[in-house]
C-alpha atoms as a PDB file:
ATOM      1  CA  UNK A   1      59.573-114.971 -45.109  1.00  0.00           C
ATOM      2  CA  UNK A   2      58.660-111.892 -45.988  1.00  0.00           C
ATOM      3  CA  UNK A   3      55.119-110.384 -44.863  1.00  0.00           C
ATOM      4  CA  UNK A   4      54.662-106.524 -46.006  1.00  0.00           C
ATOM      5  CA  UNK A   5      53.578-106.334 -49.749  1.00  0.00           C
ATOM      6  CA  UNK A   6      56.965-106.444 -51.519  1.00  0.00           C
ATOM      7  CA  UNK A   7      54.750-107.293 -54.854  1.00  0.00           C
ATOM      8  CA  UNK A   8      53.590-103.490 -54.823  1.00  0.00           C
ATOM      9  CA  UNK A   9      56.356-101.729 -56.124  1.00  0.00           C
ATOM     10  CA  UNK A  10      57.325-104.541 -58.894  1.00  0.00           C
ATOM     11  CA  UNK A  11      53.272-104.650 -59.805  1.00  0.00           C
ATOM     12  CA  UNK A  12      53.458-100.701 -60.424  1.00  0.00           C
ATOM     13  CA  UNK A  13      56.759-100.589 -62.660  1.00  0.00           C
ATOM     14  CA  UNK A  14      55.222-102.851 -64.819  1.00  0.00           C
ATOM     15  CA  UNK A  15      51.973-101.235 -65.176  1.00  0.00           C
ATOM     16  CA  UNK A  16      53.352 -97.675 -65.535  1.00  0.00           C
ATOM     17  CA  UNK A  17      56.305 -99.029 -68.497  1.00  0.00           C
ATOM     18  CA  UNK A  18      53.861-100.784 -70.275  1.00  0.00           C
ATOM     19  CA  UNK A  19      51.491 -98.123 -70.629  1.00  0.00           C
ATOM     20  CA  UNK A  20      53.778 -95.778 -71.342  1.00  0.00           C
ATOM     21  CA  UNK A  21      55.444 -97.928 -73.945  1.00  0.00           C
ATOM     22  CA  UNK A  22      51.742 -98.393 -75.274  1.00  0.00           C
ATOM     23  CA  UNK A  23      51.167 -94.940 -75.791  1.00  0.00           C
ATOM     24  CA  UNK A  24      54.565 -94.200 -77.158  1.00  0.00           C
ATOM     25  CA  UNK A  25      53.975 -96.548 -79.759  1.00  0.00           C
ATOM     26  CA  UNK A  26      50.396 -95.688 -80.930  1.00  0.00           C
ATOM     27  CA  UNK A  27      51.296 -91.328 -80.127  1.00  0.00           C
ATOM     28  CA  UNK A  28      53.853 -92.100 -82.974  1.00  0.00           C
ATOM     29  CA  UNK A  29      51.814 -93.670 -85.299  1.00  0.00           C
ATOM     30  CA  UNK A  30      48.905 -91.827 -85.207  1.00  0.00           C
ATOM     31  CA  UNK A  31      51.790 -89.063 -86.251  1.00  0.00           C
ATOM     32  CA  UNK A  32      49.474 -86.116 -86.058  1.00  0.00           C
ATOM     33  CA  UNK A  33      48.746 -83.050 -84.021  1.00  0.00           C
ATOM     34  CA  UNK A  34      52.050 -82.961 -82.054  1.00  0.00           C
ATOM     35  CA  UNK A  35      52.508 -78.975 -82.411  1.00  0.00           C
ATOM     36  CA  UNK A  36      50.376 -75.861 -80.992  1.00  0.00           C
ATOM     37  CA  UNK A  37      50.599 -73.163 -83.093  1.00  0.00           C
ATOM     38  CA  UNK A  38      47.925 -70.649 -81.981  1.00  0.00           C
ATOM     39  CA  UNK A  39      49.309 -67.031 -82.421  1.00  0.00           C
ATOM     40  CA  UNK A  40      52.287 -68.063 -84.635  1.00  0.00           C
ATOM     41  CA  UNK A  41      54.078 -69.883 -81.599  1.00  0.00           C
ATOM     42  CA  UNK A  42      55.417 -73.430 -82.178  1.00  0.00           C
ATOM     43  CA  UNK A  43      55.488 -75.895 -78.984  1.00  0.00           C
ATOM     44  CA  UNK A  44      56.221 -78.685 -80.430  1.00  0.00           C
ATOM     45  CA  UNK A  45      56.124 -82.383 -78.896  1.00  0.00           C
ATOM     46  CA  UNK A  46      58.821 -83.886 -77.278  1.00  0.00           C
ATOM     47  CA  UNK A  47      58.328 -87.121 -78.848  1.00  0.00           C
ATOM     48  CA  UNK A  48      58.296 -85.310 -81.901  1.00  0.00           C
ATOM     49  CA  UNK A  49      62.000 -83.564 -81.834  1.00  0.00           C
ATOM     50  CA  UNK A  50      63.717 -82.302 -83.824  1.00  0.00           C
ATOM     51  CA  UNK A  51      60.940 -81.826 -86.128  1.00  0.00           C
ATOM     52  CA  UNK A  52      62.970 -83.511 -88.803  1.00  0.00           C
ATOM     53  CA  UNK A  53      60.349 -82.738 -91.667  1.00  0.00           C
ATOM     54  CA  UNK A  54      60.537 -78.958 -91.080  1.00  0.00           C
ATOM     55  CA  UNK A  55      64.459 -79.370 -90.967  1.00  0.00           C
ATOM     56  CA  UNK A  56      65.141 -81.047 -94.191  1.00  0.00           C
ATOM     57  CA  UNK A  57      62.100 -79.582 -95.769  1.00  0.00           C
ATOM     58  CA  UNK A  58      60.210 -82.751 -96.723  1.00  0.00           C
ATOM     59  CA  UNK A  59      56.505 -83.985 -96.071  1.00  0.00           C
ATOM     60  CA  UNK A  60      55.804 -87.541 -94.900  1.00  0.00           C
ATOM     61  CA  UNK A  61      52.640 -89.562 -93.536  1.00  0.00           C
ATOM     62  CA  UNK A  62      54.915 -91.885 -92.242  1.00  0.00           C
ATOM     63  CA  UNK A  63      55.594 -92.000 -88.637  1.00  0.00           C
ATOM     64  CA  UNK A  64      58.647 -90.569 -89.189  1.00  0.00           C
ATOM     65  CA  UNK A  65      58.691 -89.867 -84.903  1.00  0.00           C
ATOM     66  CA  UNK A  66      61.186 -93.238 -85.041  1.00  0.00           C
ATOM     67  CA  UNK A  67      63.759 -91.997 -86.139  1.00  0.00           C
ATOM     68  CA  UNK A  68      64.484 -89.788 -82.931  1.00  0.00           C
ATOM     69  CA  UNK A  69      62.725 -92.144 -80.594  1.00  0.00           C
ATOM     70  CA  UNK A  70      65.366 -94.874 -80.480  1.00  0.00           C
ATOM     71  CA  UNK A  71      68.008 -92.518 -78.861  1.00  0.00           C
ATOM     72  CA  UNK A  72      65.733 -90.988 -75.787  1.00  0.00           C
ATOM     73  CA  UNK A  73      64.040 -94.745 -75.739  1.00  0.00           C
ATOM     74  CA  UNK A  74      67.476 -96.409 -75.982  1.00  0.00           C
ATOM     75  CA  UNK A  75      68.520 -94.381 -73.089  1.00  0.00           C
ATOM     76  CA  UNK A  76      65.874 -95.150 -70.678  1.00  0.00           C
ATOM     77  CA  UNK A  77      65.990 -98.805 -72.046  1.00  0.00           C
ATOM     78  CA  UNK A  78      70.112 -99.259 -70.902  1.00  0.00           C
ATOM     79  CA  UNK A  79      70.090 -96.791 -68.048  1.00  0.00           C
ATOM     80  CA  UNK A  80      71.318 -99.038 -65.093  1.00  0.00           C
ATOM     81  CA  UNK A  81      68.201 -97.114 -62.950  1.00  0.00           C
ATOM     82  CA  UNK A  82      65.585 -98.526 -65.407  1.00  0.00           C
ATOM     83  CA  UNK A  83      67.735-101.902 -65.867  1.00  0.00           C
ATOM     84  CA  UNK A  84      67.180-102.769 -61.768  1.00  0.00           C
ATOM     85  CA  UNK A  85      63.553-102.405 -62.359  1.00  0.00           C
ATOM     86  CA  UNK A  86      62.515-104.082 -65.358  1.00  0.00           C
ATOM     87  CA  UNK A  87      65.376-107.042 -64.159  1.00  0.00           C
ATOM     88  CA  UNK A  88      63.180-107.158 -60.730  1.00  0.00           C
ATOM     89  CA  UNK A  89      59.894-106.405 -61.973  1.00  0.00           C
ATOM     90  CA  UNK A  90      59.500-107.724 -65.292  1.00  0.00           C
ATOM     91  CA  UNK A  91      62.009-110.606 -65.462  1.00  0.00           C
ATOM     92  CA  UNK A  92      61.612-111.374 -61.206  1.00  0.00           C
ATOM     93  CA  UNK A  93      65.515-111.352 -61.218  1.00  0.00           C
ATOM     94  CA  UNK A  94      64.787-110.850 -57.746  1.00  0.00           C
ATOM     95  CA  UNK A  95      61.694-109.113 -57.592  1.00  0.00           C
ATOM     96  CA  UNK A  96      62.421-107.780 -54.284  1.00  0.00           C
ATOM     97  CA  UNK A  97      65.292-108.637 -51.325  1.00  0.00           C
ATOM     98  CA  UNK A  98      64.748-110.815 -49.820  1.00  0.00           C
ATOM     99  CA  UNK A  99      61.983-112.415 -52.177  1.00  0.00           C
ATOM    100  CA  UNK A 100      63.200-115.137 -54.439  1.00  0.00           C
ATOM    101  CA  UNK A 101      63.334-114.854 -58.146  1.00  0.00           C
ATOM    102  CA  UNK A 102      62.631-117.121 -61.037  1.00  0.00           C
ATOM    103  CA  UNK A 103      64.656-120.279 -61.174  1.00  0.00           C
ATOM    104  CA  UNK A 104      66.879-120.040 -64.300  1.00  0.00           C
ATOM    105  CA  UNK A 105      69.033-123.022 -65.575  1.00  0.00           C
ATOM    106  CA  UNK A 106      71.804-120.570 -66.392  1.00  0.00           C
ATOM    107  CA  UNK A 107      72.605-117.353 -65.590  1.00  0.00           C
ATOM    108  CA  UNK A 108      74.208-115.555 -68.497  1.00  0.00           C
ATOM    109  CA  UNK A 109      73.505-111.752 -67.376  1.00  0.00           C
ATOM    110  CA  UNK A 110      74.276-108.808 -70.496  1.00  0.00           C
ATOM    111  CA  UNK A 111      76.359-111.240 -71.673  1.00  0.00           C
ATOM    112  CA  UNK A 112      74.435-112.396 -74.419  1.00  0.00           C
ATOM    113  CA  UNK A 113      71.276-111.224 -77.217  1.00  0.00           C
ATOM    114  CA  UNK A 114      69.616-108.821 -75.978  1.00  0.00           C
ATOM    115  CA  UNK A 115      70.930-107.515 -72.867  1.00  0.00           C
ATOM    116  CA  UNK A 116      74.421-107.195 -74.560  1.00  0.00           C
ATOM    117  CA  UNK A 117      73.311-103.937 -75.951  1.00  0.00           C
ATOM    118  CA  UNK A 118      72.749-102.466 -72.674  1.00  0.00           C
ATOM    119  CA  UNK A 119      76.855-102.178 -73.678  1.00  0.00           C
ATOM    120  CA  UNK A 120      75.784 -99.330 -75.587  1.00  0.00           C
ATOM    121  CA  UNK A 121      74.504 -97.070 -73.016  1.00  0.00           C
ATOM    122  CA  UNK A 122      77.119 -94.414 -73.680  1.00  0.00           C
ATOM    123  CA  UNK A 123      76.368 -94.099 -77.342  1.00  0.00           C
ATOM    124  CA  UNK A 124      72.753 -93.678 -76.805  1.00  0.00           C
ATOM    125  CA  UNK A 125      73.563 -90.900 -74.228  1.00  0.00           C
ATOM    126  CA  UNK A 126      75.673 -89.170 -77.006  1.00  0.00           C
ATOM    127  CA  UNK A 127      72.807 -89.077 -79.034  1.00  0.00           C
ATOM    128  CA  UNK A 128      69.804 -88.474 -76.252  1.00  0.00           C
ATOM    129  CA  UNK A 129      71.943 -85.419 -75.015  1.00  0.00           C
ATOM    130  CA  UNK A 130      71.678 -84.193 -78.790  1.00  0.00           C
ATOM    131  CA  UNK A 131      68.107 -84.411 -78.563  1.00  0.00           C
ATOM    132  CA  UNK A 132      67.426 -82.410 -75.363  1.00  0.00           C
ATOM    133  CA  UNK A 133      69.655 -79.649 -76.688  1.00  0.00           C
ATOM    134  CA  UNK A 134      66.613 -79.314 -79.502  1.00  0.00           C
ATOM    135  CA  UNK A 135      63.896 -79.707 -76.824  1.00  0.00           C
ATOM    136  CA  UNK A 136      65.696 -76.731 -75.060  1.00  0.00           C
ATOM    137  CA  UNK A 137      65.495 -74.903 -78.574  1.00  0.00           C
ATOM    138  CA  UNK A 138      61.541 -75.650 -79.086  1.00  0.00           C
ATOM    139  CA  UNK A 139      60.886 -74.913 -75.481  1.00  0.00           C
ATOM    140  CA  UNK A 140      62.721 -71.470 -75.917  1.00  0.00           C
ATOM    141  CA  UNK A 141      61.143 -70.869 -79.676  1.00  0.00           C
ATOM    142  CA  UNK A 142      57.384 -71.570 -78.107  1.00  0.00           C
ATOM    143  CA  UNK A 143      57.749 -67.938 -76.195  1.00  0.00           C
ATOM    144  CA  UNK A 144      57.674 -66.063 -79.022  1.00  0.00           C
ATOM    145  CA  UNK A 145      53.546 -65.791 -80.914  1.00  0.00           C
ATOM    146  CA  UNK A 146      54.312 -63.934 -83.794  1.00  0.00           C
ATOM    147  CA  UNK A 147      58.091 -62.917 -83.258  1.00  0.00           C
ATOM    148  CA  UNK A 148      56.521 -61.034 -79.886  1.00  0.00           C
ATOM    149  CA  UNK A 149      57.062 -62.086 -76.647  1.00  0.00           C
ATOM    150  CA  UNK A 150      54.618 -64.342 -74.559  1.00  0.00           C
ATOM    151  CA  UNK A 151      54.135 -66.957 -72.278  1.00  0.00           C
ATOM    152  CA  UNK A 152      51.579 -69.636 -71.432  1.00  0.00           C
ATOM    153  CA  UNK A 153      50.321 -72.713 -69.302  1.00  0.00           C
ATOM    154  CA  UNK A 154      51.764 -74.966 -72.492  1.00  0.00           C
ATOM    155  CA  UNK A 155      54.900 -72.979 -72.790  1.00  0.00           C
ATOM    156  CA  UNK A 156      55.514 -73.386 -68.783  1.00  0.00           C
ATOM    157  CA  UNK A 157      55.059 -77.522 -68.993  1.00  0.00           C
ATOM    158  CA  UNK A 158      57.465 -77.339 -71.712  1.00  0.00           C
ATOM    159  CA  UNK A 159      59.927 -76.018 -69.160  1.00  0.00           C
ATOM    160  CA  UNK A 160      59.346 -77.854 -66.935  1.00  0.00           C
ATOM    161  CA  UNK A 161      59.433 -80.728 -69.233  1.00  0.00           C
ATOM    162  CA  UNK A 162      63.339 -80.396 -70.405  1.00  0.00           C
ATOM    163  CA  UNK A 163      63.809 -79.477 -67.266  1.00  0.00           C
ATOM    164  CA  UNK A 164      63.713 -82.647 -65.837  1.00  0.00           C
ATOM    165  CA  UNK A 165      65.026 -84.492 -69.109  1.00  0.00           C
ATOM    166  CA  UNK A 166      68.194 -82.367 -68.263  1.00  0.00           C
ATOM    167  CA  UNK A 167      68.380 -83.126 -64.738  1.00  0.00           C
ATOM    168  CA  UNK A 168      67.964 -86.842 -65.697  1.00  0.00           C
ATOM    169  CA  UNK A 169      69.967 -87.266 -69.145  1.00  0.00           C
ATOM    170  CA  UNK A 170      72.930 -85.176 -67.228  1.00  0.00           C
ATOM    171  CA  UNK A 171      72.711 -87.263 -63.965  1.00  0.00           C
ATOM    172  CA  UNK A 172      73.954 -89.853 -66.328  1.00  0.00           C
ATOM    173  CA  UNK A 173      76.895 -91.896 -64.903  1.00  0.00           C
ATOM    174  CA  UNK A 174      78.038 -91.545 -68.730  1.00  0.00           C
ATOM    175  CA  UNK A 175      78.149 -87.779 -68.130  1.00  0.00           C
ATOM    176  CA  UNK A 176      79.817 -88.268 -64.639  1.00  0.00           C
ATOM    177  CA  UNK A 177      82.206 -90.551 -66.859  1.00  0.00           C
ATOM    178  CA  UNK A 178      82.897 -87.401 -69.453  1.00  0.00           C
ATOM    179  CA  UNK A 179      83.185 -85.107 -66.424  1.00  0.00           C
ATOM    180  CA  UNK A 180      85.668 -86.731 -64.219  1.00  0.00           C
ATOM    181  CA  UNK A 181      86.708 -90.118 -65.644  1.00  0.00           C
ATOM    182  CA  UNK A 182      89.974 -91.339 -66.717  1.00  0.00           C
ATOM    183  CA  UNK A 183      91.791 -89.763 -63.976  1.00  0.00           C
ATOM    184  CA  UNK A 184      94.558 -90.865 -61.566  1.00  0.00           C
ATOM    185  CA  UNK A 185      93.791 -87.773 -59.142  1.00  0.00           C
ATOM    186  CA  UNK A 186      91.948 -85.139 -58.644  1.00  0.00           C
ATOM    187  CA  UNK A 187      94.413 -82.953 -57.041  1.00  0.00           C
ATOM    188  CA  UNK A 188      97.363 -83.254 -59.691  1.00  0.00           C
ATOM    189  CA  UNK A 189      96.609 -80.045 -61.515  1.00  0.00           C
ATOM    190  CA  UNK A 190      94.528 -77.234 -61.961  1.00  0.00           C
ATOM    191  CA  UNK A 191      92.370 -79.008 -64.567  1.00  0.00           C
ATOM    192  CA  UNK A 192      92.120 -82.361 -62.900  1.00  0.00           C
ATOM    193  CA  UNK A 193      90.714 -80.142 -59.656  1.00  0.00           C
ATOM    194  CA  UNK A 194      88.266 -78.364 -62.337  1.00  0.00           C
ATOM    195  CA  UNK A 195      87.402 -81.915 -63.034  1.00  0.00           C
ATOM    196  CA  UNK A 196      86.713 -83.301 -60.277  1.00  0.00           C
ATOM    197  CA  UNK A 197      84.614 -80.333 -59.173  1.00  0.00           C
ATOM    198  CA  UNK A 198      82.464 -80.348 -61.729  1.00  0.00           C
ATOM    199  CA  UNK A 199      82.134 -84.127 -61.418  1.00  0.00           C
ATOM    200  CA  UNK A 200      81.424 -83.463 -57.586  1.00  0.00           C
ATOM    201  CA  UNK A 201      78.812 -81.107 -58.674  1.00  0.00           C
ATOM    202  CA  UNK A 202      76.775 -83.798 -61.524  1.00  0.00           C
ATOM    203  CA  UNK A 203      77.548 -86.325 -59.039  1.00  0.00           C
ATOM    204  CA  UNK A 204      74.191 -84.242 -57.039  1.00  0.00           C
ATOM    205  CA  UNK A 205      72.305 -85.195 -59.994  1.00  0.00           C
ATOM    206  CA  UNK A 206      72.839 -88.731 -60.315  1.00  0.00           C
ATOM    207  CA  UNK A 207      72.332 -89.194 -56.511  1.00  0.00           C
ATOM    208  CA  UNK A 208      68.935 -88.415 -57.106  1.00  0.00           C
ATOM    209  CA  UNK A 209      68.761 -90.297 -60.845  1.00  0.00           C
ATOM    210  CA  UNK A 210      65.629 -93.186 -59.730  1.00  0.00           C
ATOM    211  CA  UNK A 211      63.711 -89.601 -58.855  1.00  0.00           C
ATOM    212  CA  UNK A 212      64.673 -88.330 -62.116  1.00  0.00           C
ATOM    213  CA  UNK A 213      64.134 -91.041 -64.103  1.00  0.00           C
ATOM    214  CA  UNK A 214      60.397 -91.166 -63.088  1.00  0.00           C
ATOM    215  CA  UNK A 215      59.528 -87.331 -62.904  1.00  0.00           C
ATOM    216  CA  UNK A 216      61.404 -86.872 -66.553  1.00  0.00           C
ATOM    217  CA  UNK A 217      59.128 -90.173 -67.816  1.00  0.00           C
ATOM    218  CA  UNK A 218      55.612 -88.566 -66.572  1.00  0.00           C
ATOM    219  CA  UNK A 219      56.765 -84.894 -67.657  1.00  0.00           C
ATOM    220  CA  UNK A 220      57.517 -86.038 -71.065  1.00  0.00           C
ATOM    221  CA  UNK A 221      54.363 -87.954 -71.193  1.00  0.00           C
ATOM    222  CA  UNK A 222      52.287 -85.010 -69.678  1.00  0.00           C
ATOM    223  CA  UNK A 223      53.443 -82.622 -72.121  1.00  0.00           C
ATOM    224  CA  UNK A 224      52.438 -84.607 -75.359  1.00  0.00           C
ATOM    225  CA  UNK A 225      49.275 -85.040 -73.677  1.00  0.00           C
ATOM    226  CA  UNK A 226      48.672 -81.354 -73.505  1.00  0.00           C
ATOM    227  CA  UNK A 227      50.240 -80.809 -76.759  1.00  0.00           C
ATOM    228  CA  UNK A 228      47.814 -83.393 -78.121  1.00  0.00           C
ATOM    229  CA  UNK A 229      45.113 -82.016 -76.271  1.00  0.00           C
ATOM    230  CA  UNK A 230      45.576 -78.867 -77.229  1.00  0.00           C
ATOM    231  CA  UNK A 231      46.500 -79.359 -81.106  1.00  0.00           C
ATOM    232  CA  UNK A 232      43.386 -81.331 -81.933  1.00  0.00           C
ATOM    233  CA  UNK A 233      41.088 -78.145 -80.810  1.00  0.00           C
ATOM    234  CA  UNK A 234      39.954 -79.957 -77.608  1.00  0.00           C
ATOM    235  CA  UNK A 235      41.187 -76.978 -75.504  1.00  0.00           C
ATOM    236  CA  UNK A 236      42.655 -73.822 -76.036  1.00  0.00           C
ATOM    237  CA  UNK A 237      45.952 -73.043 -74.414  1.00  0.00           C
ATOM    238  CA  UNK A 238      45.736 -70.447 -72.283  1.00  0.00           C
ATOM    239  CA  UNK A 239      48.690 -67.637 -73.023  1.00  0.00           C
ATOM    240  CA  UNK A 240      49.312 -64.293 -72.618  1.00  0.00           C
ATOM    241  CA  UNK A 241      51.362 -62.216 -75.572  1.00  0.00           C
ATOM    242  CA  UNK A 242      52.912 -59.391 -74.216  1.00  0.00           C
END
């Protein structure tokens, strides 16, 4: 019954997730050029961190990028955000209110292979909050050319960048969970009212977590772009060293 074009916003999830699944997958195997370091900085990619080859010392032409992708990836994958859209859009489990969905024989939910693992949403966040703590480190490291002081356009996306992976991984209903779960009431003591606080306070955050979830997705992909861009000798980013 419906009339206004409903098929829009299912018809854009799709495109945007598959493209940038796409160019997740080829940016990690091509597995080059994910670092600017004009003037002795390091900005490295964020789907390249932690730079596990400069931590443990070892050289690889493998696309070794995988083994930090799953927990980022895994988060977006099992966030219940992302879940409504890819159920609606992809899988037309309704695509829309109102708007029918697919007729299915049996209706099994993430009860079964492989939506069961969306169960492990929590663990992934353990890991993906791991993971931003080093993006904060390489977006703090890329100020300094040199061991001097400095800043620059790549330096400010970076930012920007784990900026909104913060605001997203930490609007987390897992995080709320941390924060303020587990509790009878909020008023019983000094620390559950400390609690409850702060989980008033991420609570902000995770009103807002669809917004997040998008910005954080095209910041991320924006600043591997640049860093691409910008590594390969196709532009020069512009910086001033102070």
């Amino acid at each position: 019954m419906r009339r206004d074009r409903w098929w829009v916003q299912p018809v854009l999830i799709v495109t945007a997730l598959t493209l940038f699944g796409i160019y997740t997958i080829v940016r990690v195997i091509v597995n080059k050029h994910y670092a600017i370091t004009t003037d002795g900085t390091h900005m490295q990619s964020p789907f390249f961190s932690p730079d596990l080859p400069g931590i443990f010392s070892f050289k690889t032409s493998l696309p070794w990028a995988f083994l930090v992708l799953w927990s980022p990836l895994g988060l977006r994958t099992t966030c219940y955000y992302y879940r409504k859209s890819y159920y609606r859009s992809f899988f037309l489990a309704p695509p829309s209110c109102a708007v029918a969905g697919v007729a299915r024989r049996k209706y099994t939910g993430e009860t079964r292979f492989p939506l069961v693992l969306n169960n492990l949403h929590r663990i992934f966040f353990y890991f993906a909050a791991i993971v931003v703590g080093f993006l904060w480190y390489d977006a703090i490291r890329g100020f300094f050319y040199h061991g001097t002081f400095g800043i620059g356009v790549g330096n400010a996306i970076m930012v920007l960048n784990v900026l909104a992976l913060s605001a997203f991984t930490f609007g987390c209903n897992s995080w709320r969970h941390i924060i303020g779960g587990k509790l009878n009431c909020f008023s019983c003591s000094d620390t559950a009212r400390a609690r409850h606080g702060a989980w008033q306070k991420v609570s902000i955050l995770n009103g807002r977590h669809m917004e997040w979830a998008w910005i954080s997705m095209f910041t991320v992909w924006g600043t591997d772009v640049y860093i691409w861009l910008a590594s390969s000798g196709v532009f020069t980013d512009p910086h001033h060293i102070f």
